[in-house]
Protein backbone atom coordinates (compact mmCIF):
# COMPACT_ATOMS: atom_id res chain seq x y z
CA UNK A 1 -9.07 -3.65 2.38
CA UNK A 2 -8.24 -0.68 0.41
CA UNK A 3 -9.70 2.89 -0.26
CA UNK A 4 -8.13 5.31 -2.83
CA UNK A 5 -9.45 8.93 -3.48
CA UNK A 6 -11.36 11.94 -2.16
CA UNK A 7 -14.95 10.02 -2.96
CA UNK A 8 -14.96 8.65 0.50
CA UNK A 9 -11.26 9.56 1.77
CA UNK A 10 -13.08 12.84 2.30
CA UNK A 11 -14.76 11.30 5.24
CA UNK A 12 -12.12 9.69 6.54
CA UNK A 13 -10.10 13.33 6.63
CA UNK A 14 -13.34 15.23 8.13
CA UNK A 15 -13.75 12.60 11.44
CA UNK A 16 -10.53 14.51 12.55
CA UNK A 17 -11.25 17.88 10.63
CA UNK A 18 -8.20 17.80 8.49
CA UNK A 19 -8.72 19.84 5.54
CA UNK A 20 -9.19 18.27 2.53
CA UNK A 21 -10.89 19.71 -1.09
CA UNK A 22 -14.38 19.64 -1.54
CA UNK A 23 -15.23 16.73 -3.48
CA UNK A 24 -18.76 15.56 -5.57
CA UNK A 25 -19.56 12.81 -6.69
CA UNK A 26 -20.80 11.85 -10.48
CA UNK A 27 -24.16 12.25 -9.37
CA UNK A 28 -23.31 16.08 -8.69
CA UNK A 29 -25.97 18.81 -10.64
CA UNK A 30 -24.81 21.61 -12.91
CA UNK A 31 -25.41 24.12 -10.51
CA UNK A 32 -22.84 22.30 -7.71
CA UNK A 33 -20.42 21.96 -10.75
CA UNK A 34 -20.55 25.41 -11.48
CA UNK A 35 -20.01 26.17 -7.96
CA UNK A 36 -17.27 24.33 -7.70
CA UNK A 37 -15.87 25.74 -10.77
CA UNK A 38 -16.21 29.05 -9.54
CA UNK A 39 -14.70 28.45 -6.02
CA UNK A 40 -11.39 27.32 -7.60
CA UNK A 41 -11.48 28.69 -10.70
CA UNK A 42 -11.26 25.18 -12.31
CA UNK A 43 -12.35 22.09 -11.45
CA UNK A 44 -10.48 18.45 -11.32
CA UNK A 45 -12.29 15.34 -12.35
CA UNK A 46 -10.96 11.80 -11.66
CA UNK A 47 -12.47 8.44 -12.03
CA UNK A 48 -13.33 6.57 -8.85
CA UNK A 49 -11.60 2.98 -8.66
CA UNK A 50 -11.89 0.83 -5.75
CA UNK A 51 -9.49 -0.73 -3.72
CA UNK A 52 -5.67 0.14 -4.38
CA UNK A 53 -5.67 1.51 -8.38
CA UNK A 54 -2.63 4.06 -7.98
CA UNK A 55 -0.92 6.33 -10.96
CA UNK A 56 -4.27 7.66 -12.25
CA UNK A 57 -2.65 10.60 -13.26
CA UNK A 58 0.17 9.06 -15.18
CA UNK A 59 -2.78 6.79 -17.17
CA UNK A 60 -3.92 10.32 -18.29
CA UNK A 61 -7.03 9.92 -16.07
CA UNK A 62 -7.26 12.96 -14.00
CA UNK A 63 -8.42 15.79 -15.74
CA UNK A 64 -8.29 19.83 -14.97
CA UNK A 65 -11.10 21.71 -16.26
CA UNK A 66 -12.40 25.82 -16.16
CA UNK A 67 -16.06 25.31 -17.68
CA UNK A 68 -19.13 23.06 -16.97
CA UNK A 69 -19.04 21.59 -20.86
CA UNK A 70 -15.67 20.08 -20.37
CA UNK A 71 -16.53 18.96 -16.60
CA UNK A 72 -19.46 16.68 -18.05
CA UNK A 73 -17.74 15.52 -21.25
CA UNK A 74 -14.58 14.25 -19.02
CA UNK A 75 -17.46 13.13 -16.58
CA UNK A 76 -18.71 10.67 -19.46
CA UNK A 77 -15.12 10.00 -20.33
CA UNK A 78 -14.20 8.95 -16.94
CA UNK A 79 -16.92 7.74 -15.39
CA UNK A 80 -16.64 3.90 -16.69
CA UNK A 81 -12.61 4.43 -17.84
CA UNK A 82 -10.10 1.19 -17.79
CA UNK A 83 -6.80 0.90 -17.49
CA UNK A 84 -3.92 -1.30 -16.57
CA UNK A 85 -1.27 -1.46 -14.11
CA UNK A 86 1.32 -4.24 -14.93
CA UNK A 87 -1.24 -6.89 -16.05
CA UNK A 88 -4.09 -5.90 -13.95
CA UNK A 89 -7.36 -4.02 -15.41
CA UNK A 90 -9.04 -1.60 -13.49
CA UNK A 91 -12.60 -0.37 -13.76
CA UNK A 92 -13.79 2.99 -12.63
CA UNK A 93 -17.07 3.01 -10.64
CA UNK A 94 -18.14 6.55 -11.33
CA UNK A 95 -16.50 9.83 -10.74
CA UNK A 96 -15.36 12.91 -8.34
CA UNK A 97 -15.36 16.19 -9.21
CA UNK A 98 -12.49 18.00 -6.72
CA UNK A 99 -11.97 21.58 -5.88
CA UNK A 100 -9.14 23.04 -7.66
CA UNK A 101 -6.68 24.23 -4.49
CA UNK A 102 -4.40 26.90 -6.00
CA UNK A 103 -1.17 26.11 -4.55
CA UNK A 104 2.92 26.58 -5.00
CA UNK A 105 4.15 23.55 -2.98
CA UNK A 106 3.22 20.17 -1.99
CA UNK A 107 4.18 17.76 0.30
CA UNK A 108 3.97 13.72 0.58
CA UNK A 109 3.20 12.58 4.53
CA UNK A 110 2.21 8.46 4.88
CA UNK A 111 2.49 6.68 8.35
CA UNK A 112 2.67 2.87 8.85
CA UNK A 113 4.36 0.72 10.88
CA UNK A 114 7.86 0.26 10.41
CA UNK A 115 9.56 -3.50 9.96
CA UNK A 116 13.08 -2.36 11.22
CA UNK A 117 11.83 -0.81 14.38
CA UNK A 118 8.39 -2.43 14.84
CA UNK A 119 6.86 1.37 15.38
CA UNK A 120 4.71 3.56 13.96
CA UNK A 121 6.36 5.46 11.29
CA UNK A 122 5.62 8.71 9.76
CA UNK A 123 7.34 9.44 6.29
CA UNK A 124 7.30 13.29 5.08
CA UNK A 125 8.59 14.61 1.84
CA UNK A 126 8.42 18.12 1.33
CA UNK A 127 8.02 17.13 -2.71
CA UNK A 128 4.23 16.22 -3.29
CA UNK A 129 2.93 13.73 -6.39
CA UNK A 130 6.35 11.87 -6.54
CA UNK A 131 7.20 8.62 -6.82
CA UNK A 132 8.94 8.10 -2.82
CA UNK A 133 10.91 5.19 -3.94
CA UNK A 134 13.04 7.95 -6.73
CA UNK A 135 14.02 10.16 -4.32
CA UNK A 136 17.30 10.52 -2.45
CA UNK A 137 17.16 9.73 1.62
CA UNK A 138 17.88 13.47 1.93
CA UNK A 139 15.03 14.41 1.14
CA UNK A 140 12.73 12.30 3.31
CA UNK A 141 12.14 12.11 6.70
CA UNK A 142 11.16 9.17 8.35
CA UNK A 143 10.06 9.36 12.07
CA UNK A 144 9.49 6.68 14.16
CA UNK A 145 7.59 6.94 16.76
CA UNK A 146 6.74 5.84 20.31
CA UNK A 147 2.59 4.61 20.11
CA UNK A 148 1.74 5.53 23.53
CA UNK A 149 2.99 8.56 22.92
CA UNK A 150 1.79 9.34 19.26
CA UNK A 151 2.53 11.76 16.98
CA UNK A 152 3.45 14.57 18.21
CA UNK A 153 3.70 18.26 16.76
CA UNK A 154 7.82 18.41 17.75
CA UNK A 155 7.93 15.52 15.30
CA UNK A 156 6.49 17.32 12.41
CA UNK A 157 8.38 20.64 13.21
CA UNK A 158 11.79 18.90 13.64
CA UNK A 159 11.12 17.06 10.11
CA UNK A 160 10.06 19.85 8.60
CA UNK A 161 13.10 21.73 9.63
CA UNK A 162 15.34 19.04 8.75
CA UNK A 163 13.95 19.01 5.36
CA UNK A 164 14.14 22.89 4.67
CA UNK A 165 10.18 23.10 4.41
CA UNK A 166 9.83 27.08 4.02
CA UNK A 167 8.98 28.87 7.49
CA UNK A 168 5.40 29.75 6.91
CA UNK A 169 4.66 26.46 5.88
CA UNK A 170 5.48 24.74 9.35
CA UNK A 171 3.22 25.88 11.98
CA UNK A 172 0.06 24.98 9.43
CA UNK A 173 1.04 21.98 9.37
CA UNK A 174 2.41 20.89 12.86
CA UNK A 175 -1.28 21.52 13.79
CA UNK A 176 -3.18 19.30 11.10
CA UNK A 177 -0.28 16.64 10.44
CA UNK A 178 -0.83 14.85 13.90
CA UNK A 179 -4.16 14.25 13.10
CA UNK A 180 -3.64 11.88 10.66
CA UNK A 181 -2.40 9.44 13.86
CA UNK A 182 -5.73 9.91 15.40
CA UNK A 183 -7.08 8.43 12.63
CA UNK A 184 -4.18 5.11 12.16
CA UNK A 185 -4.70 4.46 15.70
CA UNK A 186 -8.44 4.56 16.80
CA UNK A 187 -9.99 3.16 12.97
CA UNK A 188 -8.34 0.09 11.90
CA UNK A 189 -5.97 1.77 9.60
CA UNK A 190 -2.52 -0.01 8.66
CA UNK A 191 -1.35 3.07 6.31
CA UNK A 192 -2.41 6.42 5.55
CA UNK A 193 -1.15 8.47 2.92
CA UNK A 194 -1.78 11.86 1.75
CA UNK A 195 0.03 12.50 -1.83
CA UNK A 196 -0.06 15.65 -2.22
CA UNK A 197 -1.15 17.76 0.64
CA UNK A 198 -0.97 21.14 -1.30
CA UNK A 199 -0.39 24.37 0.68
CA UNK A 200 -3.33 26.60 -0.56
CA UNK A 201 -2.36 29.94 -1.13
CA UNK A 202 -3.71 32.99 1.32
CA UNK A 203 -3.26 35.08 4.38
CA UNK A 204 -1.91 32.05 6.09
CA UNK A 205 -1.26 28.67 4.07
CA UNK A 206 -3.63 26.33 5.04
CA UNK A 207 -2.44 22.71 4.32
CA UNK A 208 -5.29 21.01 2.27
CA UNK A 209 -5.25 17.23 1.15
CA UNK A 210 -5.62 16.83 -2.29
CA UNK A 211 -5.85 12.73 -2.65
CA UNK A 212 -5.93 9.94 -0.02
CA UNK A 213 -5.13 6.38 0.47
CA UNK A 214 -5.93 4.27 3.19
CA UNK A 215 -5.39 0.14 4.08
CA UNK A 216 -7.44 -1.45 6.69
CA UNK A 217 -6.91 -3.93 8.35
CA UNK A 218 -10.30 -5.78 8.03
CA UNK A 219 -9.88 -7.94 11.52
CA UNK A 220 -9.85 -5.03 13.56
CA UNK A 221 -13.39 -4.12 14.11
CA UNK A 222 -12.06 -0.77 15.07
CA UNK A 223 -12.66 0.10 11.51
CA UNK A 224 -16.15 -0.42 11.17
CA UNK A 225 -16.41 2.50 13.40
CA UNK A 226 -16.43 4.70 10.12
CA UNK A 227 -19.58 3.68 8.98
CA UNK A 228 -18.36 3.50 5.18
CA UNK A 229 -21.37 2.17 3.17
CA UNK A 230 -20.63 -1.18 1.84
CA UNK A 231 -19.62 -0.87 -1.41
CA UNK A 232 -16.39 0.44 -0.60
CA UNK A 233 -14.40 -2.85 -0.03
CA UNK A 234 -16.72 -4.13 -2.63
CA UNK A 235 -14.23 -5.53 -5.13
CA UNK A 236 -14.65 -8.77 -8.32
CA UNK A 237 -12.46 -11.10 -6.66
CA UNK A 238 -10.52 -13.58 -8.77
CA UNK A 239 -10.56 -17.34 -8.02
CA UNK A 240 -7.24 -17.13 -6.30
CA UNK A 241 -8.20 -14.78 -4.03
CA UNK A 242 -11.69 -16.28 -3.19
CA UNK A 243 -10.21 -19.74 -2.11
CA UNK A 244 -7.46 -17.45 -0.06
CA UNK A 245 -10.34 -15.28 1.61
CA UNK A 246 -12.21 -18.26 2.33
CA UNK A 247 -9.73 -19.16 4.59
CA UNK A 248 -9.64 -16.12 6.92
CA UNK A 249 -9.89 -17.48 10.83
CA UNK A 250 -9.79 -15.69 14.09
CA UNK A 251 -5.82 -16.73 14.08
CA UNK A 252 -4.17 -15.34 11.34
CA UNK A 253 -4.40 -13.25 8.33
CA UNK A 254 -4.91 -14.24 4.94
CA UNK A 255 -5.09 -10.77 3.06
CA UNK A 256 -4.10 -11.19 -0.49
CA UNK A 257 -4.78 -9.10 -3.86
CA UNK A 258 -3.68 -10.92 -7.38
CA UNK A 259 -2.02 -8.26 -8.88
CA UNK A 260 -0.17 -9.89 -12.09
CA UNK A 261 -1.11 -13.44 -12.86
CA UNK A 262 1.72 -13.78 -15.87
CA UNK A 263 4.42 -12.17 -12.93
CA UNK A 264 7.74 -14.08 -11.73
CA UNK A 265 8.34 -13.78 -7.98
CA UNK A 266 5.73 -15.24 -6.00
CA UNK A 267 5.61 -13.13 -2.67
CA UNK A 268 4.61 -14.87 0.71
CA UNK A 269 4.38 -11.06 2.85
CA UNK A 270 3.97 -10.92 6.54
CA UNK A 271 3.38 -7.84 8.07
CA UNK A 272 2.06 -4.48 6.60
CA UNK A 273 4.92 -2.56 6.50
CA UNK A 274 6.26 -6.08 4.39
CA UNK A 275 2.96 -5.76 2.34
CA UNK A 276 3.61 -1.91 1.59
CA UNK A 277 7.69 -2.01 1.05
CA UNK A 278 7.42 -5.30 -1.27
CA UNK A 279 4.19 -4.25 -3.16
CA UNK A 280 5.66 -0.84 -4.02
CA UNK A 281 8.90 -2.41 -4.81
CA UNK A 282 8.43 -5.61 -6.69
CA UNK A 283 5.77 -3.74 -8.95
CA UNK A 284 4.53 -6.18 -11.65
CA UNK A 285 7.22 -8.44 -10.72
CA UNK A 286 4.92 -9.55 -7.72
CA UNK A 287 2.20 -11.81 -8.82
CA UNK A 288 0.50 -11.06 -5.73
CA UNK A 289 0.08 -8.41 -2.71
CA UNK A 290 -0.22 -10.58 0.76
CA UNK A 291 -0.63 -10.30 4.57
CA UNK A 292 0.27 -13.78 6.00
CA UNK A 293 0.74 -12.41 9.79
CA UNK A 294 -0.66 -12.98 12.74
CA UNK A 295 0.68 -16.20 13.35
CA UNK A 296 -0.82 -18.45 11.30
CA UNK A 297 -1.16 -22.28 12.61
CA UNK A 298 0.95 -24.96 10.40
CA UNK A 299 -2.40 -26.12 8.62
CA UNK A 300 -3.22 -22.83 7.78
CA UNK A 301 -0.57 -21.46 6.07
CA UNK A 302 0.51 -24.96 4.27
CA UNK A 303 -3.19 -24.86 2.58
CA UNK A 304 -2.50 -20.74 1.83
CA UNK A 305 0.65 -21.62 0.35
CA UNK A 306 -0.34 -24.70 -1.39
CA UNK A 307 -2.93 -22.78 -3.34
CA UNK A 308 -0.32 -20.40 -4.18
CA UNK A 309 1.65 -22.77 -5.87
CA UNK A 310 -1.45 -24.30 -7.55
CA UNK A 311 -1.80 -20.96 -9.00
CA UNK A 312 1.45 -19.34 -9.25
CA UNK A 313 4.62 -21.63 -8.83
CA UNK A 314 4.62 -22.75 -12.78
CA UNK A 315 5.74 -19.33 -14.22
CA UNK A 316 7.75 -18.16 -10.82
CA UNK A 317 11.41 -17.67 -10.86
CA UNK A 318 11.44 -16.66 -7.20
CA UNK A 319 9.31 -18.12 -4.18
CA UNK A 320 9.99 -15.21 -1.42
CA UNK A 321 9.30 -14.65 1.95
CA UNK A 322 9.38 -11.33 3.36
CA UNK A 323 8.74 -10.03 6.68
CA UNK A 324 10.04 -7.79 9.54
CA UNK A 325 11.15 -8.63 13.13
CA UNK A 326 7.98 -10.66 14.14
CA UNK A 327 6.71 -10.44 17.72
CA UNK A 328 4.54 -13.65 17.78
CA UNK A 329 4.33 -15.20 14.71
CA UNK A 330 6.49 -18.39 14.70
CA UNK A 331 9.04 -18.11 12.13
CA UNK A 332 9.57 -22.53 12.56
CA UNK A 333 5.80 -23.41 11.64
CA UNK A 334 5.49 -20.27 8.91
CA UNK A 335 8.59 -21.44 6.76
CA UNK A 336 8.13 -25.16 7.56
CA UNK A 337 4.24 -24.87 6.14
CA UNK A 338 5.24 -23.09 3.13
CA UNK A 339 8.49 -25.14 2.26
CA UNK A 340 6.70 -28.75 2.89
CA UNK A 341 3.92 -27.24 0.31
CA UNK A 342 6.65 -26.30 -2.29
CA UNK A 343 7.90 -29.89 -1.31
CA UNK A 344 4.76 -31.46 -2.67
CA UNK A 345 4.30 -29.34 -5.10
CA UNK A 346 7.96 -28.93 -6.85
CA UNK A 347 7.15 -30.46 -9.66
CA UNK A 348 5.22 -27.67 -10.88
CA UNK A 349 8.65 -25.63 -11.28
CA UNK A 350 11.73 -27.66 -10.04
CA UNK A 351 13.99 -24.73 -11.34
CA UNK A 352 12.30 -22.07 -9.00
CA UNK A 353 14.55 -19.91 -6.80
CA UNK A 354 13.54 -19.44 -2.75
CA UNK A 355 14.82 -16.28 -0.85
CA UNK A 356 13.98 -15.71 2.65
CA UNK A 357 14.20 -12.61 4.57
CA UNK A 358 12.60 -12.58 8.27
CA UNK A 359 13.31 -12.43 11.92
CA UNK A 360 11.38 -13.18 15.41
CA UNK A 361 11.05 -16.00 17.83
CA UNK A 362 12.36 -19.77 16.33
CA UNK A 363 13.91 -18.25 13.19
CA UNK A 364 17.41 -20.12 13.43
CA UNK A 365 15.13 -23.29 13.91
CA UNK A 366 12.94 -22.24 10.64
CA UNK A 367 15.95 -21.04 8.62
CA UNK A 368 18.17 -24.67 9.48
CA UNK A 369 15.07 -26.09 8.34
CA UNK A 370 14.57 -24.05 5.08
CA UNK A 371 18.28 -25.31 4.33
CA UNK A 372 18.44 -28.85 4.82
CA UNK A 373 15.03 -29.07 2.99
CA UNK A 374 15.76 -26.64 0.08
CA UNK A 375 19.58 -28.79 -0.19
CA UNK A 376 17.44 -32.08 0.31
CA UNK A 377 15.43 -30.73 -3.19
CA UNK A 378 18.36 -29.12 -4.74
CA UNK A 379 16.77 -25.89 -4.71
CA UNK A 380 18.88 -22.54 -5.11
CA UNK A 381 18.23 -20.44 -1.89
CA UNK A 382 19.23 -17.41 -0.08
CA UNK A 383 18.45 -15.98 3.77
CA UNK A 384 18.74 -12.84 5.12
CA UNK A 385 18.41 -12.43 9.14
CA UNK A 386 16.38 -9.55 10.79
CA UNK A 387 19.16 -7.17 11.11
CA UNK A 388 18.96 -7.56 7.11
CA UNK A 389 17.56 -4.10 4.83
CA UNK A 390 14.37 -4.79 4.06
CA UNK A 391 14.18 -2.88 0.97
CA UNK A 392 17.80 -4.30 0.30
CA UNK A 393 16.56 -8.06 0.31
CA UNK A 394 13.81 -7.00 -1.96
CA UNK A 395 16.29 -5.18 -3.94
CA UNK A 396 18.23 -8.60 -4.55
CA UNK A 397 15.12 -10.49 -5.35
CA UNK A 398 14.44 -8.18 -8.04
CA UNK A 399 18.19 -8.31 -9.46
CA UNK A 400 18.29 -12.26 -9.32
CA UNK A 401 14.93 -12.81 -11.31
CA UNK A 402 16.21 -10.14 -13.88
CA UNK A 403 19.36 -12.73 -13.93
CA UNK A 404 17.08 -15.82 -14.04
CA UNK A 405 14.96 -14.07 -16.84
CA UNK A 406 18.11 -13.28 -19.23
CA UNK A 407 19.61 -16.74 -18.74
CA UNK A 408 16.20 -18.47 -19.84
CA UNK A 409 16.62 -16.78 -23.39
């Protein structure tokens, strides 16, 4: 469960009084347009996608306007826009009209959980509407954090300070920043990001967020607590993800979004802070985004993967599975469900490649398993242990199916 934008990420920011623009939606009059207008000086319209439709603004989607006529044309322009990321078609439902926040500097601020140190983690970049992944460490800061503790405002400062935010920028934002843990911890979330927060200009800089993104985590009921109306999980599910969904139990998760059919690494993801580092990574490499943790029992997650394969294994070059340092989830059953379902299945794609990249309790058992099965099949194979770089095994992947891909021309 997903939620991009201001249309309804503007209530999430106001149930801890963060500041965030004033937003309308496509149903807004002239006269609130013009108000709008005149508050900022211009307005900025964006279409309203649900779910997790990202780079709106590179799809030449967002539009800045001064005047009612070009507010309502790009309101008819947006309102029902398409387009694709990697092979997958989004459709706006409607629009937002967004106060213009007049501004010199932005800054990037996420948190998740982490899959090196199993803690929350708060990521700040003093560099707002960037792509994180391009930037140098220098210039990020990434805080983890001790959860009965929370975020705390010495965090923010000392990152802030560490990444030569200007003075009058830090005390602004030490007070609003820790909010945003408020919110991870007592709603459901599994990530919250704020890209940009821009530093609207005045007496005293007041940090305002200018675009939100939010995951849920759908079992927790914590989240209903919002009181979002329906429609905003309301996605067209394909026929992969239907049978998946259908198989959600009280042990277990079985989150998955298709996100390129004709892709060639087939992802098996356990954990969020998997789900976020491999979806942002693999791009359209991944044919899917998943969340396979929680311990799934060996009946489970042999029918999840076996579906997978019905679906995906033909094209694949790579089967992987990615996780962190589990706490519960039993490394033995996960791999042994998903490797006796490629077992049955091989056929599909005897030339497929498996990588393997997780730690927690039986994963020497699940790994000597993975190897005399995958030798038993003669299927290529590589494992990385938990002390491995996440983003490093990920890394690989993507360098070995750009190898498989050149040698199949």
């Amino acid at each position: 469960m997903q939620l991009t934008g201001l249309k309804y990420g503007k209530q999430l920011m106001d149930i801890v009084d963060f500041p965030v623009a004033e937003t309308l939606t496509e149903n807004a009059t002239k006269e609130q347009i013009e108000a709008l207008i005149k508050k900022g000086g211009k307005v900025v319209v964006k279409p309203s996608f649900m779910g997790s439709a990202g780079k709106k603004g590179k799809a030449g989607l967002v539009k800045i306007v001064d005047n009612y006529a070009d507010a309502n044309q790009a309101r008819k322009d947006l309102c029902f826009a398409e387009y694709k990321q990697g092979n997958t078609t989004h459709k706006a439902n409607g629009c937002t009209f967004e106060e213009f926040v007049a501004s010199d500097s932005e800054l990037y601020v996420s948190i998740t959980t982490s899959t090196i140190t199993r803690t929350p983690t708060m990521l700040l970049i003093v560099e707002g509407g960037v792509e994180v992944e391009e930037l140098p460490p220098e210039k990020k800061a990434i805080i983890p954090f001790n959860p009965n503790e929370g975020l705390r405002g010495y965090h923010v400062n000392d990152a802030l300070i560490k990444l030569g935010c200007p003075k009058a920028f830090i005390s602004p934002l030490v007070q609003q920043i820790p909010k945003l843990w408020d919110l991870y911890n007592n709603y459901g979330l599994t990530m919250i990001e704020i890209n940009p927060i821009r530093m609207q200009k005045g007496k005293r800089p007041v940090p305002v967020a200018c675009d939100v993104k939010a995951a849920f985590d759908q079992d927790d009921p914590a989240h209903t607590r919002i009181k979002f109306p329906n429609e905003v999980f309301a996605t067209e599910l394909t026929e992969f993800e239907t049978e998946i969904n259908q198989l959600r139990t009280y042990q277990g998760q079985s989150d998955v979004v298709e996100l390129n059919p004709n892709g060639t690494i087939l992802p098996f993801m356990f954990g969020g802070g998997a789900n976020s580092a491999a979806t942002e990574v693999l791009g359209d490499k991944a044919m899917f985004s998943s969340d396979f943790g929680g311990n799934p029992p060996y009946a489970k997650m042999k029918e999840i993967a076996s579906i997978c394969y019905k679906h995906f294994l033909k094209n694949a070059n790579i089967v992987q599975i990615i996780g962190g340092k589990a706490n519960n989830t039993d490394i033995f059953v996960t791999i042994k469900a998903m490797l006796d379902a490629l077992r049955e299945n091989i056929h599909l794609n005897p030339n497929v490649h498996v990588i393997i990249g997780r730690g927690g309790p039986n994963v020497v058992q699940g790994m000597i398993y993975a190897r005399d099965l995958l030798d038993s099949m003669k299927v290529p194979y590589k494992m990385f242990g938990f002390d491995s770089s996440m983003i490093g095994v990920l890394n690989y992947t993507l360098e070995l199916d750009a190898w498989i891909t050149a040698n199949k021309k």
